[in-house]
N, C-alpha and C. Protein backbone atom coordinates (compact mmCIF):
# COMPACT_ATOMS: atom_id res chain seq x y z
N UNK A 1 22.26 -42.28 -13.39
CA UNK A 1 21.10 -42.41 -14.25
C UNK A 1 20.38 -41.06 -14.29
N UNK A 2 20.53 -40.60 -15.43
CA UNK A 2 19.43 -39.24 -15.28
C UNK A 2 17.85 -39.85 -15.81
N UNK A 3 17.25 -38.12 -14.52
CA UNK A 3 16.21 -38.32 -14.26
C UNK A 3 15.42 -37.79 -15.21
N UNK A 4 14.05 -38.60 -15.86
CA UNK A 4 13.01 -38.44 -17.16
C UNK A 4 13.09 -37.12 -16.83
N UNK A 5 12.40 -36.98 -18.11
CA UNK A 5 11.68 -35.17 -18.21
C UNK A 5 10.58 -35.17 -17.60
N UNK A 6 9.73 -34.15 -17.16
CA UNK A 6 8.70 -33.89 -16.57
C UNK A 6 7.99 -33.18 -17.38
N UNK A 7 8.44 -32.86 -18.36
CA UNK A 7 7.78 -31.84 -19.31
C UNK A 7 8.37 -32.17 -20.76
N UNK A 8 7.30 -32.33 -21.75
CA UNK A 8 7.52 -32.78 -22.82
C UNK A 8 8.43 -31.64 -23.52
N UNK A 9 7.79 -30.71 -23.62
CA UNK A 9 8.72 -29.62 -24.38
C UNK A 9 9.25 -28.56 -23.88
N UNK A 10 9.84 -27.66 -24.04
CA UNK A 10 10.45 -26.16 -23.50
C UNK A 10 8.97 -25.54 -23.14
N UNK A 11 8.40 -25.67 -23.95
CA UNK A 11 6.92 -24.38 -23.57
C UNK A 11 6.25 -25.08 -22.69
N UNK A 12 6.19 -26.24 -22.50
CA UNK A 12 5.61 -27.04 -21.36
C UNK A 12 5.89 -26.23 -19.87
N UNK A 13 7.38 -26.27 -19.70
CA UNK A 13 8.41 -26.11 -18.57
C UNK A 13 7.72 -24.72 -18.43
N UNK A 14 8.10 -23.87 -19.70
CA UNK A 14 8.02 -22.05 -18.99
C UNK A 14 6.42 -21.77 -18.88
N UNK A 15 5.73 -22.66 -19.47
CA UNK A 15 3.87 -22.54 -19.03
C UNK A 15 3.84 -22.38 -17.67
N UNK A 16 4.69 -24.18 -17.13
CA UNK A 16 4.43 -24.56 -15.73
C UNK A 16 4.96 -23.46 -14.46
N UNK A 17 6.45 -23.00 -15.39
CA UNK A 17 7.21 -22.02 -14.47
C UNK A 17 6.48 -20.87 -14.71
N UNK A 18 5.49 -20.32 -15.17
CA UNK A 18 4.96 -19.14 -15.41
C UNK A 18 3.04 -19.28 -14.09
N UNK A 19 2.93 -19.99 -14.24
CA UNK A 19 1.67 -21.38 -13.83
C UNK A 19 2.25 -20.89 -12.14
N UNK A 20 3.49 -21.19 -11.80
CA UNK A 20 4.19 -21.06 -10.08
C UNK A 20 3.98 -19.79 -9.52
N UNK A 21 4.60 -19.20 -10.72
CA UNK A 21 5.14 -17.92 -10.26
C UNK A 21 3.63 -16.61 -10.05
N UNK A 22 2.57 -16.66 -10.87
CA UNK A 22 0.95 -16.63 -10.61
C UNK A 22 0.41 -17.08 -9.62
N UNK A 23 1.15 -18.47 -8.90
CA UNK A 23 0.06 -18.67 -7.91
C UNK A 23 1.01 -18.06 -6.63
N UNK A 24 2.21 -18.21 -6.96
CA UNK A 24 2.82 -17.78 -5.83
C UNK A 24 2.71 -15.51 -5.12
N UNK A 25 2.47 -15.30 -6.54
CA UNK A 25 1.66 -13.88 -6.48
C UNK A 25 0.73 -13.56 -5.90
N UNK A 26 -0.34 -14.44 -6.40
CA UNK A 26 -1.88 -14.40 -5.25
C UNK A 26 -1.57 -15.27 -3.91
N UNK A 27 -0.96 -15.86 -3.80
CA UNK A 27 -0.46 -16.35 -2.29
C UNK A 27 0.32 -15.02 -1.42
N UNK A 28 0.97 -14.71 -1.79
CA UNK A 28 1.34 -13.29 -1.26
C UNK A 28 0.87 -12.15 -1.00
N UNK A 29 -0.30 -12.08 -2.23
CA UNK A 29 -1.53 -10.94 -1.89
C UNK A 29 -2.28 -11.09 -0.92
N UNK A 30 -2.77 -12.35 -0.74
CA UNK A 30 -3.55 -12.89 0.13
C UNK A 30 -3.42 -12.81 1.87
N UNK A 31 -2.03 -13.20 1.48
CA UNK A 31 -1.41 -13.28 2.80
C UNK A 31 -0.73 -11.64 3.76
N UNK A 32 -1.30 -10.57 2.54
CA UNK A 32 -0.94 -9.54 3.25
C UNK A 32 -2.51 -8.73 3.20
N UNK A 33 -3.68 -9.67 2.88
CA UNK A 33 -4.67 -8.93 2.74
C UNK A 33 -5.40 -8.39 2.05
N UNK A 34 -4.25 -8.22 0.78
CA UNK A 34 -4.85 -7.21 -0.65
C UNK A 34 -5.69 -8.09 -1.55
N UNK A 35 -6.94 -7.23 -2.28
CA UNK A 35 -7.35 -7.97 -2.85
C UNK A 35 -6.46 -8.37 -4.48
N UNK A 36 -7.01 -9.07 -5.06
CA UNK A 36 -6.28 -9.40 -6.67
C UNK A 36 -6.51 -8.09 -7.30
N UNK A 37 -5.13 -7.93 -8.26
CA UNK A 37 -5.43 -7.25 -9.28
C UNK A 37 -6.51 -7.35 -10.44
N UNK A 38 -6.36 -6.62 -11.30
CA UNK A 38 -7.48 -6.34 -12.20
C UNK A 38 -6.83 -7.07 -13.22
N UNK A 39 -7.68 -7.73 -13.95
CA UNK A 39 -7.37 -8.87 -14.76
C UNK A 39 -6.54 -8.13 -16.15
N UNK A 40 -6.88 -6.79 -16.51
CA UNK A 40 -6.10 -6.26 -17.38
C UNK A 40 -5.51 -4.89 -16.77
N UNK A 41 -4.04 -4.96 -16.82
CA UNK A 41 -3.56 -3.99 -16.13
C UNK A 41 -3.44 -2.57 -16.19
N UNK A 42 -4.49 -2.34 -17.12
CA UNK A 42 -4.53 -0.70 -17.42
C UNK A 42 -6.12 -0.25 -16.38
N UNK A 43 -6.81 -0.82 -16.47
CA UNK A 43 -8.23 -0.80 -15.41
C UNK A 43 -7.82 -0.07 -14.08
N UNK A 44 -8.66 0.45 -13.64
CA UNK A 44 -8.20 1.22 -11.91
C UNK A 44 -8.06 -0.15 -11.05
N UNK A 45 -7.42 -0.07 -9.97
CA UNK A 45 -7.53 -1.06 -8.96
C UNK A 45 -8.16 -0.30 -7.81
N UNK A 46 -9.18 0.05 -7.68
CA UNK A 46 -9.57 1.17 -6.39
C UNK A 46 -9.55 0.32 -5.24
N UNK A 47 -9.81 -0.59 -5.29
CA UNK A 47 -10.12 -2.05 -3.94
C UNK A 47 -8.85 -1.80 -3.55
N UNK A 48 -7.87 -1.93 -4.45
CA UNK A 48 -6.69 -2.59 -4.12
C UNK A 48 -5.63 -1.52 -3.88
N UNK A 49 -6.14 -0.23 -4.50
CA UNK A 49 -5.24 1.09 -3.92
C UNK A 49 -5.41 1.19 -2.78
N UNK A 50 -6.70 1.17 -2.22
CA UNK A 50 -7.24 1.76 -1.00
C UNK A 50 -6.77 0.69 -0.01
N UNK A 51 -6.67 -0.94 -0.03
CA UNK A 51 -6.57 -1.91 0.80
C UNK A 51 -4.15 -0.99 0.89
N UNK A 52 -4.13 -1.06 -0.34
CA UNK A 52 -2.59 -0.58 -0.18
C UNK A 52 -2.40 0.91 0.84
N UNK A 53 -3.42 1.94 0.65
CA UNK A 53 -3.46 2.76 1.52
C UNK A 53 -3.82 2.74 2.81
N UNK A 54 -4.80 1.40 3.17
CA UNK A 54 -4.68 1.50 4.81
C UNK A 54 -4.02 0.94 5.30
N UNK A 55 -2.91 -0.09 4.40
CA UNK A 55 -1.82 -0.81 5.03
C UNK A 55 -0.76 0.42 5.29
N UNK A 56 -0.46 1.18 4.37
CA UNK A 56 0.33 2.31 4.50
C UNK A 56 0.00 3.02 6.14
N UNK A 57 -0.96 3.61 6.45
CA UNK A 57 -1.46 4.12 6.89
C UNK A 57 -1.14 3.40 8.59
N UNK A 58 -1.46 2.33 8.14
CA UNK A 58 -1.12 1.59 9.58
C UNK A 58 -0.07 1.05 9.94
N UNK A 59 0.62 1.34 9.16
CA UNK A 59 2.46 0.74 9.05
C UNK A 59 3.06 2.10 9.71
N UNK A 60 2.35 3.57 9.21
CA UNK A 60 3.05 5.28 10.09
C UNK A 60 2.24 4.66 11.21
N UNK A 61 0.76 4.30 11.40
CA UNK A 61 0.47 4.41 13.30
C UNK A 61 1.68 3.75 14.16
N UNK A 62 1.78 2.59 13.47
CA UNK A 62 2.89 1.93 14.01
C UNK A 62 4.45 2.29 14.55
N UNK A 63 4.60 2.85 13.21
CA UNK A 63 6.08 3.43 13.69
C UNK A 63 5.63 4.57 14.62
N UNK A 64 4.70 5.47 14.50
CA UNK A 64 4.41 6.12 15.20
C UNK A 64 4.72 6.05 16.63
N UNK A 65 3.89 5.01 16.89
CA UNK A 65 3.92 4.29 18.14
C UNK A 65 4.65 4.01 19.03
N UNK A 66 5.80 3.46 18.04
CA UNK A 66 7.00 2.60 19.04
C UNK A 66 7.77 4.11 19.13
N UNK A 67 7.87 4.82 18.21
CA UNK A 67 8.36 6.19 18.29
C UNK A 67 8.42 7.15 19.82
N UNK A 68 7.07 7.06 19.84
CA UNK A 68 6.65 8.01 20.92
C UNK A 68 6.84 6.90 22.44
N UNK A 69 6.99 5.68 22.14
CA UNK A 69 7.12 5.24 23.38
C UNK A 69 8.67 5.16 23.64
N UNK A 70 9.38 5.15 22.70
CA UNK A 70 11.07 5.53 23.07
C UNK A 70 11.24 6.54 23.32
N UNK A 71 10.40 7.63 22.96
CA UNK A 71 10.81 9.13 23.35
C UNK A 71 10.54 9.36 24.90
N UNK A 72 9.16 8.78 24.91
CA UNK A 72 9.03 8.71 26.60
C UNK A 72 9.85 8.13 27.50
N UNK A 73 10.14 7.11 27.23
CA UNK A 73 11.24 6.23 28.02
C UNK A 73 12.22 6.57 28.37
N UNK A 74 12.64 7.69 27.79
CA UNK A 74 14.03 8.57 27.87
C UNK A 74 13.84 9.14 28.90
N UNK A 75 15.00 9.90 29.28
CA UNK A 75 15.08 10.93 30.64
C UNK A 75 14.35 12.31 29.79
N UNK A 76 14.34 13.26 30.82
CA UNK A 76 14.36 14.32 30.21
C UNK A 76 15.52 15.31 29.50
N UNK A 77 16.11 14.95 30.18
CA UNK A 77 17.76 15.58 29.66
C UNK A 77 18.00 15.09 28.65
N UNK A 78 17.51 13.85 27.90
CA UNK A 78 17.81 13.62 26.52
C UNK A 78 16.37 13.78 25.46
N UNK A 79 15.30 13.82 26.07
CA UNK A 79 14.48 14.39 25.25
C UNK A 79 14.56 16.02 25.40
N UNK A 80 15.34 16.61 26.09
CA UNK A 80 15.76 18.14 25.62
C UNK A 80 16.99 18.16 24.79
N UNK A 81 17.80 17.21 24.40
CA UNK A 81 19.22 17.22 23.53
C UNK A 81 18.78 17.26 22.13
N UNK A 82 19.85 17.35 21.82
CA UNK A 82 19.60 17.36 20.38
C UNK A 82 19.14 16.35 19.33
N UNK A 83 19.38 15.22 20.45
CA UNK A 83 18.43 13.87 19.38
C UNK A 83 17.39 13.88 19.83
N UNK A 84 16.93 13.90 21.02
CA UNK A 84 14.99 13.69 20.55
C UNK A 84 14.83 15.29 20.63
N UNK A 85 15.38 16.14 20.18
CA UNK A 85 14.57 17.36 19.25
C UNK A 85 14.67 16.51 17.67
N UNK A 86 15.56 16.12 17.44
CA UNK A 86 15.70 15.50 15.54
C UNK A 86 13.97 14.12 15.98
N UNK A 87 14.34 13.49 16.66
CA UNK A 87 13.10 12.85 17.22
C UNK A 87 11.95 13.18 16.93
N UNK A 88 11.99 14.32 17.98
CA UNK A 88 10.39 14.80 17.99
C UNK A 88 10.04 15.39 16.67
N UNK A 89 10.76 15.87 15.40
CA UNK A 89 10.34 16.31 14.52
C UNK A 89 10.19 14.96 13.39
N UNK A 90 11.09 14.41 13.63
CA UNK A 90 10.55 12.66 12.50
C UNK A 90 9.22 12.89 12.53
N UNK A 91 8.98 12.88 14.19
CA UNK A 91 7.65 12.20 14.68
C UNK A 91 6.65 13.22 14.27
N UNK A 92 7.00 14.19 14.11
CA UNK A 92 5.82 15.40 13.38
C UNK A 92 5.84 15.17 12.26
N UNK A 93 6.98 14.88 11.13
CA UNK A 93 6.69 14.83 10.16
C UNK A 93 5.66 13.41 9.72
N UNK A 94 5.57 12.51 10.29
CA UNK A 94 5.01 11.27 9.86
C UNK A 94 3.72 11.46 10.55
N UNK A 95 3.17 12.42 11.68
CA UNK A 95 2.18 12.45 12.27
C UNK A 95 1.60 13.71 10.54
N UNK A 96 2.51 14.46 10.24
CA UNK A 96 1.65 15.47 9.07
C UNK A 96 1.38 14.02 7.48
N UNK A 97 2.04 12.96 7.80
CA UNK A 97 1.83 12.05 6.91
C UNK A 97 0.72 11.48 6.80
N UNK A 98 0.39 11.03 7.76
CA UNK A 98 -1.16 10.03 8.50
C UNK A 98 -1.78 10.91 8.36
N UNK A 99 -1.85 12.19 8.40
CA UNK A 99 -3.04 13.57 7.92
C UNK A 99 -3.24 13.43 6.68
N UNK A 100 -2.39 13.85 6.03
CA UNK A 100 -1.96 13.82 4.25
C UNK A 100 -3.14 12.21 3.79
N UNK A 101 -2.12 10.99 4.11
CA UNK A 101 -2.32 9.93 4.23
C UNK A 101 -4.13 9.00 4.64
N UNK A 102 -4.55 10.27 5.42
CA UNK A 102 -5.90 9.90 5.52
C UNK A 102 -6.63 10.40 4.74
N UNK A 103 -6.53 11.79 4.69
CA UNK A 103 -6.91 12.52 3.78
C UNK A 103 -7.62 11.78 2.15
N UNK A 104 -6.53 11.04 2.04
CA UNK A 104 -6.54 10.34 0.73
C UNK A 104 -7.18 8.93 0.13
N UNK A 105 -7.71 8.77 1.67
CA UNK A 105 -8.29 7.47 1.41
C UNK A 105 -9.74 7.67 1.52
């Protein structure tokens, strides 16, 4: 036995599927913090650049972080080799990022 329609017409369906896919957007914003976009998409989002820039921002402390605590953890004989020299310079370059990176907010 097939099952009724739920939706009278085609534009019904892609309203409703359009209706999901909106709320499921601001459910995701939400859930990472950011505020809503700007109701017309040419407008600045400054709230919402800046909420995107201190997530940025705290996503390098982070890697940062776990970075420098693997480097420590090591012997010394391998933080003098040639991988934590490639190491220690990641870690400069993303420490000149969070400069850059603050800078900007």
């Amino acid at each position: 036995m097939p099952t009724p329609k739920q939706y009278i017409s085609d534009a019904q369906r892609q309203r409703a599927y359009r209706e999901r896919l909106k709320q499921a957007r601001l459910l995701e914003r939400q859930e990472k913090g950011l505020p809503a976009a700007p109701a017309i998409a040419t407008l600045p989002g400054e709230q919402r650049w800046q909420a995107l820039l201190a997530h940025a921002y705290a996503s390098l402390v982070s890697v940062h972080s776990e970075m420098q605590t693997y480097y420590d953890a090591r012997s010394d004989a391998w933080q003098e080799s040639q991988r934590g020299e490639a190491l220690l310079e990641r870690m400069e370059s993303i420490e000149t990022l969070m400069v850059d990176l603050d800078a900007a907010r």
